[in-house]
Protein backbone atom coordinates (compact mmCIF):
# COMPACT_ATOMS: atom_id res chain seq x y z
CA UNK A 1 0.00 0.00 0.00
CA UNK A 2 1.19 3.44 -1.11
CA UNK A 3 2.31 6.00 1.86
CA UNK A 4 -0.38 8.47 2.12
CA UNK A 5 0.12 12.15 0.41
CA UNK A 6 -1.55 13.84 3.26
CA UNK A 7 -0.64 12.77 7.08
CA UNK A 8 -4.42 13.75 7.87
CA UNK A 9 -4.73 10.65 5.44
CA UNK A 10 -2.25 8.43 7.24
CA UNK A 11 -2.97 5.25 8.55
CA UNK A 12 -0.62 6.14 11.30
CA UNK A 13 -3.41 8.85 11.89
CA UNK A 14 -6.26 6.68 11.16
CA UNK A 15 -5.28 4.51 13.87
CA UNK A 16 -5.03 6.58 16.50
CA UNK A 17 -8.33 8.00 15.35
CA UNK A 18 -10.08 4.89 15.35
CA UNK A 19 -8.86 4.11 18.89
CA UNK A 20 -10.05 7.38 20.57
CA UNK A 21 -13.64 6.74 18.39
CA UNK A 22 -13.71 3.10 20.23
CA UNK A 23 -12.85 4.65 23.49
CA UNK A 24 -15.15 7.69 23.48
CA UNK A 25 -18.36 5.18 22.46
CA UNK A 26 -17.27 2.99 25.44
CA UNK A 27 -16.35 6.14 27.89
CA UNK A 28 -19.87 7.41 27.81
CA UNK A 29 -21.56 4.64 27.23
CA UNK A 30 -20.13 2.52 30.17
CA UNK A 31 -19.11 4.92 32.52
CA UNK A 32 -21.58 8.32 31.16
CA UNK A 33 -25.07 6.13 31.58
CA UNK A 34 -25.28 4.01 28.67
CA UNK A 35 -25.65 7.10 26.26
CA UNK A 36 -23.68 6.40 22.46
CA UNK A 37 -20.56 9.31 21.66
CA UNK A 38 -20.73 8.07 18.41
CA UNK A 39 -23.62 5.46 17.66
CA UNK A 40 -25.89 8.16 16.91
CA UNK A 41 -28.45 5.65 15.55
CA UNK A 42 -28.60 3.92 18.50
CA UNK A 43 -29.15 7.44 20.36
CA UNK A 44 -31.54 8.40 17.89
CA UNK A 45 -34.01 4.91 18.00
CA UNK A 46 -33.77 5.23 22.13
CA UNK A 47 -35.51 8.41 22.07
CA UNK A 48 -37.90 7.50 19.93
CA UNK A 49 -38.21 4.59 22.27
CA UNK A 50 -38.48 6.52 25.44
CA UNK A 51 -40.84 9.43 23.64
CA UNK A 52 -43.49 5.82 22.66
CA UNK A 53 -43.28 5.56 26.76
CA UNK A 54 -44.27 8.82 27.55
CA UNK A 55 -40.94 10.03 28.99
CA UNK A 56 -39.63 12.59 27.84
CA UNK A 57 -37.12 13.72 30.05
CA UNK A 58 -34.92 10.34 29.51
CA UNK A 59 -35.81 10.95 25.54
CA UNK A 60 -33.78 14.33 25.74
CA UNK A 61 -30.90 12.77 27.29
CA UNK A 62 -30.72 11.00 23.93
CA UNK A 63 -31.63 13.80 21.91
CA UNK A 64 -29.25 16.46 23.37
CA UNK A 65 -25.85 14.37 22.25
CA UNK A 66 -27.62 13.69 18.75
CA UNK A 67 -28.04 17.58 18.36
CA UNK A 68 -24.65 18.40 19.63
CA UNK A 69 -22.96 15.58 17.30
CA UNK A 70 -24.82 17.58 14.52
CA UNK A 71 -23.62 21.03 15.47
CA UNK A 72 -19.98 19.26 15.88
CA UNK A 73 -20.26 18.57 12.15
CA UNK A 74 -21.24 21.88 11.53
CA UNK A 75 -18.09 23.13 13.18
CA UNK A 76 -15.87 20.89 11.68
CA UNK A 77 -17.15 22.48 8.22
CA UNK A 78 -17.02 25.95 9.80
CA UNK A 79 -13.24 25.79 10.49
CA UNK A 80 -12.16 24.33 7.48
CA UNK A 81 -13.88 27.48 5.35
CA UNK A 82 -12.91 30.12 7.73
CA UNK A 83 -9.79 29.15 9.29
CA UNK A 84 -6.52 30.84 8.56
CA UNK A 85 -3.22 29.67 9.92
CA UNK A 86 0.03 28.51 9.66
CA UNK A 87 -1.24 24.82 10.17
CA UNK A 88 -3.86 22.64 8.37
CA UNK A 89 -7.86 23.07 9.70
CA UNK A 90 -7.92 19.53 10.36
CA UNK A 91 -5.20 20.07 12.90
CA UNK A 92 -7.17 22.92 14.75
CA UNK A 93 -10.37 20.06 14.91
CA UNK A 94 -7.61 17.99 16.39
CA UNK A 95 -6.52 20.17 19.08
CA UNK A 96 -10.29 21.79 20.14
CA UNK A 97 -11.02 17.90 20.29
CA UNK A 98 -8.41 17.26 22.85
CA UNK A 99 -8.84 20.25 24.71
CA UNK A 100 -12.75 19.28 24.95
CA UNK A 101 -12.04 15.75 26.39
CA UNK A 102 -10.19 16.92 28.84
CA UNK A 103 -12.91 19.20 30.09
CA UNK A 104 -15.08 15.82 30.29
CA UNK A 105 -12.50 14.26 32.44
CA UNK A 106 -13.49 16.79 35.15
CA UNK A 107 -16.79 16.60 35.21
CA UNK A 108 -18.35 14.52 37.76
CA UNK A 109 -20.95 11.95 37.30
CA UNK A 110 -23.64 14.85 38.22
CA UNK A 111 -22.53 16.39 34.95
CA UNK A 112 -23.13 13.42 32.53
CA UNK A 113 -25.69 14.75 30.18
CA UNK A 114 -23.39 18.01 29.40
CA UNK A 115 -20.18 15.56 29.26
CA UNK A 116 -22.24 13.40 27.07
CA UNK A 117 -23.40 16.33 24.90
CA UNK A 118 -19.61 17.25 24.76
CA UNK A 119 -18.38 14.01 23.59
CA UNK A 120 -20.49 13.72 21.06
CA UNK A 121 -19.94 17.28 19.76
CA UNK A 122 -16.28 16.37 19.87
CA UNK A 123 -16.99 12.94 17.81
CA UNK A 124 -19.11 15.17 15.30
CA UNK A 125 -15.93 17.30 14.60
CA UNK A 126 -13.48 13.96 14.40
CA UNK A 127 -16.22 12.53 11.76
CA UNK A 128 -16.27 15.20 9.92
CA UNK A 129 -12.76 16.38 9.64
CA UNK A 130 -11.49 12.75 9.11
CA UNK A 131 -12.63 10.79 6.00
CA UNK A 132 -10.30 9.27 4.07
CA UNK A 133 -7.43 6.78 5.02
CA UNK A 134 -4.95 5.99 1.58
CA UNK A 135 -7.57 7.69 -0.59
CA UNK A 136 -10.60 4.93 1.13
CA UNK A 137 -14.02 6.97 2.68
CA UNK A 138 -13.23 5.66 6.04
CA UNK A 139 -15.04 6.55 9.70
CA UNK A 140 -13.16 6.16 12.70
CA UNK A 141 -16.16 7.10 14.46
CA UNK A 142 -18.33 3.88 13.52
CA UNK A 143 -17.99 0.85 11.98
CA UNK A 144 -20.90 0.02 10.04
CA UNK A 145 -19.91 1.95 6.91
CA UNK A 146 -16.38 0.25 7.10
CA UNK A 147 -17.67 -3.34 7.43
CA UNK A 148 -20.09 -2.86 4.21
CA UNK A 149 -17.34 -1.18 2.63
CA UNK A 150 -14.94 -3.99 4.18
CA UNK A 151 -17.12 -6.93 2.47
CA UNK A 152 -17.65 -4.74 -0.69
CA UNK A 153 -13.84 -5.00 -1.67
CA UNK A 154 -13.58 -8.62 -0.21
CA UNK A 155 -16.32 -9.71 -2.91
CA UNK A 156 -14.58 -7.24 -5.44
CA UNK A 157 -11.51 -9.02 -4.75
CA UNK A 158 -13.09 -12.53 -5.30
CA UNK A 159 -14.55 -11.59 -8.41
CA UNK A 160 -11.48 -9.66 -10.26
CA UNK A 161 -8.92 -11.12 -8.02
CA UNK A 162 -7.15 -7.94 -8.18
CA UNK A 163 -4.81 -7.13 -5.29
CA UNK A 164 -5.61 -3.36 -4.46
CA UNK A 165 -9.41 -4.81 -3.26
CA UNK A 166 -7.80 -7.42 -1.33
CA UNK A 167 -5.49 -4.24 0.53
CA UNK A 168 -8.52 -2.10 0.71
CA UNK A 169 -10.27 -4.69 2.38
CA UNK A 170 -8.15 -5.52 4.91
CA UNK A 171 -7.86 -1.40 5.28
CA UNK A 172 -11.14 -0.95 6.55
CA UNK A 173 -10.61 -4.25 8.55
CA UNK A 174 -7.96 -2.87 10.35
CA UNK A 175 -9.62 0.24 11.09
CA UNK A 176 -12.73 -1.78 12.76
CA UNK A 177 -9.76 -4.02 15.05
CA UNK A 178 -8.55 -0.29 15.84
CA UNK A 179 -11.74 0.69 16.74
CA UNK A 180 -12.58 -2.44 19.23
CA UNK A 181 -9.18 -2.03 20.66
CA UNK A 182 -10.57 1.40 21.12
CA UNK A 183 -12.99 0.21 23.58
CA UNK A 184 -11.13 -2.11 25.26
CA UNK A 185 -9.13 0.58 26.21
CA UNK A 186 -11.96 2.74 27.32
CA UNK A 187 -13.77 0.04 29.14
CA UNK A 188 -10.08 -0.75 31.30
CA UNK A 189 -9.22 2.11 31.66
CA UNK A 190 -12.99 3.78 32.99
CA UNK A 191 -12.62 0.72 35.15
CA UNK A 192 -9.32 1.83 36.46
CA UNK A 193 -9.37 5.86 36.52
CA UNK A 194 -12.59 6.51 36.34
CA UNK A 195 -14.45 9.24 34.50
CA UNK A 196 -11.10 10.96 33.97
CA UNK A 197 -9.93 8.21 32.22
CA UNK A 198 -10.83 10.16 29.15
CA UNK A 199 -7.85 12.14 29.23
CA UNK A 200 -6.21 9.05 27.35
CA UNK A 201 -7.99 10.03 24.87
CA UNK A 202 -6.75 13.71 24.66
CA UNK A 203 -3.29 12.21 24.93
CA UNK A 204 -3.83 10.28 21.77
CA UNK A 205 -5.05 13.53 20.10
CA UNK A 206 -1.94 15.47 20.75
CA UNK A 207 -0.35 12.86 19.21
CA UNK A 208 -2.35 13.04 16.33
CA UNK A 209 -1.67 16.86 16.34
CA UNK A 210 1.67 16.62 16.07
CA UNK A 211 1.60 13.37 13.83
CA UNK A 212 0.01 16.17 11.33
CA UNK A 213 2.90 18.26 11.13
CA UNK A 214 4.62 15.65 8.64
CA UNK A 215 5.20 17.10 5.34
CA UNK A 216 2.86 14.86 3.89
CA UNK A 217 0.27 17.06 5.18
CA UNK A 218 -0.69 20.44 2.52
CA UNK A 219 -3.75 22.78 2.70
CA UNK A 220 -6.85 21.61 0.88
């Protein structure tokens, strides 16, 4: 597989990316009242579950992260058309990302909807900003669009028996282990640290940060 052009494009990146996505989901989920980060969907169909009860105080819990995912997205796309500086937009998502998880780490378990509203508006910008991996749409967020895309090249490969399906394939593969590694982390280490434990996370984005500064990454 050819090195990447960008770093923002980097599997080195991607990996790191797809860890904090695993984390995050299992950070709020497990330790933040079983609210997604980054399964939206599954945020979405529980308050429509909760709203066919009757209650819908436990439906906004639901509803608040969905809405701040979406204005996270919004963000993301905000930056990248109005940001000037002497380093790529995607870094400055990057950074505002970390800087935002750490805030979660301090807030107490009193505090979960807004640290589960932040989280999610942090995964909004990291979805956004972050799409490709060698040239492949890839989400380091979720997994379902990488498995489809995952058995999609798999079949391709099958059928043509040409090798560059076969890599992309085991691209998107790699991104889902990544991803469930991801939460194994999160899971170990909320057991461990507790609702700071997040902080990992912020770690791994200052990596990523830096990581950026490769020449590979230009301006787009």
């Amino acid at each position: 597989m050819k090195r990447a052009k960008q770093a923002s494009e980097s599997f080195e990146l991607g990996i790191i990316l797809a860890l904090v996505g695993g984390f995050m989901d299992a950070y709020s989920y497990m330790g933040r009242g079983g609210v997604f980060a980054n399964a939206q969907t599954g945020n979405i169909l529980l308050v429509g579950i909760h709203v066919s009860e009757g209650n819908v105080n436990s439906a906004l819990v639901f509803l608040f992260p969905v809405l701040c995912f979406s204005i996270g997205i919004m963000l993301s796309d905000f930056v990248h058309e109005r940001f000037a500086s002497a380093i790529h937009w995607r870094q400055v998502t990057v950074l505002v990302e970390a800087f935002i998880l750490l805030g979660v780490g301090l807030l107490s378990a009193e505090y979960n909807l807004l640290a589960n509203c932040l989280t999610s508006l942090a995964c909004g910008m990291q979805v956004e900003s972050f799409r490709k991996i060698h040239g492949q749409g890839v989400a380091t967020t979720m997994c379902i669009g990488n498995l489809r895309s995952a058995l999609q090249n798999v079949d391709d490969y099958i059928i043509t028996h040409k090798r560059g399906f076969l890599e992309n394939g085991l691209l998107y593969f790699g991104v889902i282990a990544c991803f469930v590694c991801g939460a194994i982390l999160g899971n170990w280490c909320l057991e461990r640290f507790g609702l700071a434990s997040i902080g990992a996370c912020s770690i791994l984005l200052f990596v990523a940060f830096f990581l950026m500064f490769s020449d590979r990454e230009a301006a787009n």
